[in-house]
N, C-alpha and C. Protein backbone atom coordinates (compact mmCIF):
# COMPACT_ATOMS: atom_id res chain seq x y z
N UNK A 1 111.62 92.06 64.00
CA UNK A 1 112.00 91.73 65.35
C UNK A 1 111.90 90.23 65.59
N UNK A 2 110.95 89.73 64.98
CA UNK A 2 110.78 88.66 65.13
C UNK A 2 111.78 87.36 64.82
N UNK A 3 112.45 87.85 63.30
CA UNK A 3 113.71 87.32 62.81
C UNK A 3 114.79 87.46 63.63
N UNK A 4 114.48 88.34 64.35
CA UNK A 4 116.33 88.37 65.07
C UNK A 4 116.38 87.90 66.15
N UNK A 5 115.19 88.01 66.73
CA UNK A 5 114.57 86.41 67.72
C UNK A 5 114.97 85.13 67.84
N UNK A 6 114.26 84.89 66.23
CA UNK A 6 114.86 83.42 66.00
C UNK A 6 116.40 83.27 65.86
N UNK A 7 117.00 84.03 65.26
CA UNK A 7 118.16 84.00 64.65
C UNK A 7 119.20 84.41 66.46
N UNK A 8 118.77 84.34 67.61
CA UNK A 8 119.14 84.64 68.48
C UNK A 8 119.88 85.74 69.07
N UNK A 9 119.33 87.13 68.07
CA UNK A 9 120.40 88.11 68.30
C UNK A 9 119.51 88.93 69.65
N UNK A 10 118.09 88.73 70.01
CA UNK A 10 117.46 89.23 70.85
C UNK A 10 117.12 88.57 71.67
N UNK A 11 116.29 88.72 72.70
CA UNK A 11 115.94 87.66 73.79
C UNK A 11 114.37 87.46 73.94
N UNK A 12 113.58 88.93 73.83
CA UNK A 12 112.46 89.07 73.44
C UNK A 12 112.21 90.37 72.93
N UNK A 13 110.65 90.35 72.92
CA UNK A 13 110.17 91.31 72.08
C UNK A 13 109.30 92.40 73.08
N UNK A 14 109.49 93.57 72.62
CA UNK A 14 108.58 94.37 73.67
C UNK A 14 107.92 95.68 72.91
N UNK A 15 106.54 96.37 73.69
CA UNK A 15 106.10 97.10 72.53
C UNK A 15 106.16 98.10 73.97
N UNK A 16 105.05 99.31 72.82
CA UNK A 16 104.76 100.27 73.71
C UNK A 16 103.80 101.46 73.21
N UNK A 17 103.24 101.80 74.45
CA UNK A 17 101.52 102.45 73.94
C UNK A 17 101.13 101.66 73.20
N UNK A 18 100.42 100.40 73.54
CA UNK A 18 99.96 99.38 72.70
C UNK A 18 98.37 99.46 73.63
N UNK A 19 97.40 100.19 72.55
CA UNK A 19 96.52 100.57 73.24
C UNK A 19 95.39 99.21 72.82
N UNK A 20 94.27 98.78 73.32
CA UNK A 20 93.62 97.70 72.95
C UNK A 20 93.46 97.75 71.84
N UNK A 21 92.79 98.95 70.87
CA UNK A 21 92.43 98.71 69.48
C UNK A 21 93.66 98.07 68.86
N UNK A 22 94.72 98.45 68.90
CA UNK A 22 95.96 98.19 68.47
C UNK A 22 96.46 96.91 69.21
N UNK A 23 96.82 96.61 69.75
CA UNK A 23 96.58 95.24 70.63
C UNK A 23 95.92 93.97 69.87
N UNK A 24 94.47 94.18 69.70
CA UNK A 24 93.38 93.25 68.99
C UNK A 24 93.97 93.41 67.61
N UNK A 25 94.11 94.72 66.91
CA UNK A 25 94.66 94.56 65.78
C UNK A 25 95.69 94.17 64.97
N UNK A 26 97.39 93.72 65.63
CA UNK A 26 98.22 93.60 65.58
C UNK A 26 98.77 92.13 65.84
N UNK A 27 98.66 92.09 67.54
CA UNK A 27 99.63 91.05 68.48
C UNK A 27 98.71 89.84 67.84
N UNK A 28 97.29 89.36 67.85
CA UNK A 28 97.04 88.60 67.01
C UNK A 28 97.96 87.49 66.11
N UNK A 29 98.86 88.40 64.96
CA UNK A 29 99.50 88.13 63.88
C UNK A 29 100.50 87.93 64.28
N UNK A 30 101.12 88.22 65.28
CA UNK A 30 102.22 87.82 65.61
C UNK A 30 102.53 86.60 66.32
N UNK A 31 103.67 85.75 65.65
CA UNK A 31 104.04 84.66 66.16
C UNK A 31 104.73 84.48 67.76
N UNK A 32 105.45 85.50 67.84
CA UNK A 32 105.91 86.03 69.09
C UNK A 32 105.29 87.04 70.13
N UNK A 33 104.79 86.81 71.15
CA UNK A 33 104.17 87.77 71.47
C UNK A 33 104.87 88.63 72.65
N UNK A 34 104.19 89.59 72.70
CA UNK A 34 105.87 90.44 73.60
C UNK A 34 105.01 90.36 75.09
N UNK A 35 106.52 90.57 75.40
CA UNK A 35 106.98 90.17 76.79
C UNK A 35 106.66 91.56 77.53
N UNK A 36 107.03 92.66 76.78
CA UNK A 36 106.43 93.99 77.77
C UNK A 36 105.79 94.94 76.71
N UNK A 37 104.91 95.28 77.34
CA UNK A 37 103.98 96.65 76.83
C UNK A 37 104.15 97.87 78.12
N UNK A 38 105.11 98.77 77.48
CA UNK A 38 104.91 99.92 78.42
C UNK A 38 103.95 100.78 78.00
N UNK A 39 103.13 101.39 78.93
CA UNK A 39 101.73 102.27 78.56
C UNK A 39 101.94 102.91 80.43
N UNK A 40 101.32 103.97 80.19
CA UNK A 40 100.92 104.82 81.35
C UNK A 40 99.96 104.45 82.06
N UNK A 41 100.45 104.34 83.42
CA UNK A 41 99.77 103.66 84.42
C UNK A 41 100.08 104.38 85.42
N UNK A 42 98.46 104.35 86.64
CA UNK A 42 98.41 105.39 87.67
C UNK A 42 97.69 104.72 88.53
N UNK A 43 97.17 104.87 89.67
CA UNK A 43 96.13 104.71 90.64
C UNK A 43 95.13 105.28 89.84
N UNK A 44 94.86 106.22 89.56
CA UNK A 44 93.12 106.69 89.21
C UNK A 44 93.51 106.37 87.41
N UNK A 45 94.27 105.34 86.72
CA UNK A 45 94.31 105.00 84.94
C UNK A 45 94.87 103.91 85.09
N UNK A 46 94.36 103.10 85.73
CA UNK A 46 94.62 101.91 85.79
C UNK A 46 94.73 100.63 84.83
N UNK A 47 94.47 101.10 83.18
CA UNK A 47 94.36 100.88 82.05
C UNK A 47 93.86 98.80 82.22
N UNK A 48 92.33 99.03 82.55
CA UNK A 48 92.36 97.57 82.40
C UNK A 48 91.79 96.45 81.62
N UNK A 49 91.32 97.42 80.59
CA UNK A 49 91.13 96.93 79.22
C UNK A 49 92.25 96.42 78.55
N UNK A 50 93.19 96.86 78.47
CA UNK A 50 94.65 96.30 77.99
C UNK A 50 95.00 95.19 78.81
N UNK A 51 94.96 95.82 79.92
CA UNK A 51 95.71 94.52 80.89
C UNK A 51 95.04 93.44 80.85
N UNK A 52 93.75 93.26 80.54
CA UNK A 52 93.27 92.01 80.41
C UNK A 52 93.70 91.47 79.03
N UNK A 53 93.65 91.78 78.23
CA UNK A 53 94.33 91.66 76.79
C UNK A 53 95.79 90.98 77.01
N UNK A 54 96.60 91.64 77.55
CA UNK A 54 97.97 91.49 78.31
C UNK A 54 97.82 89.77 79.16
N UNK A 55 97.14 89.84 79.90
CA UNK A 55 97.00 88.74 80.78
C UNK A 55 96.96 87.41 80.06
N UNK A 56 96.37 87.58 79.01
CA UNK A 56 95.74 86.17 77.90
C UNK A 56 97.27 86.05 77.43
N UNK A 57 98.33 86.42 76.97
CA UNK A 57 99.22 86.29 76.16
C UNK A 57 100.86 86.58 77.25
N UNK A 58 100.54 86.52 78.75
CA UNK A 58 101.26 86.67 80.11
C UNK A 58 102.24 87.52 79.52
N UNK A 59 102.29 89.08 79.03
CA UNK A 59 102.62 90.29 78.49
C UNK A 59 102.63 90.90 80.04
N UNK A 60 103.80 91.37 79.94
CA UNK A 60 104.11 92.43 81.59
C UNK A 60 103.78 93.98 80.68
N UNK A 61 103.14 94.52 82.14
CA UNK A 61 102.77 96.01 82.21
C UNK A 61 104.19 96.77 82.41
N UNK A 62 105.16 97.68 82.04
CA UNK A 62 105.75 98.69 82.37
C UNK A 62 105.24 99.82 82.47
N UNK A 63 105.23 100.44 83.82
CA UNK A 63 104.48 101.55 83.68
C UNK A 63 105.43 102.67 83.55
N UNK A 64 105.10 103.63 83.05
CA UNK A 64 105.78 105.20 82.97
C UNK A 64 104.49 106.21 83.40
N UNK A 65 104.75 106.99 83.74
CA UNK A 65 103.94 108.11 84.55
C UNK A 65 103.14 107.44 85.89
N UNK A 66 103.94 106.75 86.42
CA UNK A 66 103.06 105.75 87.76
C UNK A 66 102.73 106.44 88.64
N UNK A 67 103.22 107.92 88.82
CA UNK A 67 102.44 108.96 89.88
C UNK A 67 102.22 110.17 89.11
N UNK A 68 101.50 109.76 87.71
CA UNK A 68 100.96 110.98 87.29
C UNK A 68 101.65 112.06 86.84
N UNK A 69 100.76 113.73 87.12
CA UNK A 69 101.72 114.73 87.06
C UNK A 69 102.75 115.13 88.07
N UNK A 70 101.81 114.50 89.43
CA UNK A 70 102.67 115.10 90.46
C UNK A 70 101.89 116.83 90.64
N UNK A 71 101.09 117.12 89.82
CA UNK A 71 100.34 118.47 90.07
C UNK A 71 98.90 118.36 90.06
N UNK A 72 98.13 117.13 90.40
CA UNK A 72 96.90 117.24 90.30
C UNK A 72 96.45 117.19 91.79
């Protein structure tokens, strides 16, 4: 992804379920760091162990499941 970056066929880079262990373990190494991490986000999973992770490297949150099940 990173090559096609440079090579201008993309604009940026984006991940997903990029949970902290994976986060610390990965984005590190990367020269490019992405622009969105979609992960599940709620009022009561407010995931903010990542997001601080996210914040250091100005990585946007996409959320999916933003109101949950809808049955709790």
């Amino acid at each position: 992804m990173e090559e096609a970056k440079a090579e201008g066929k993309i604009r940026s880079i984006g991940v997903s379920n990029m949970s902290s262990a994976l986060w610390n373990k990965f984005i590190p190494g990367f020269a490019t760091k992405p622009a969105a991490n979609q992960v599940e986000f709620a009022p009561l999973f407010q995931q903010k162990e990542i997001r601080k992770l996210m914040a250091e490297t100005f990585t946007k949150l996409e959320a999916w499941y933003p109101l949950v099940h809808g049955d709790a």
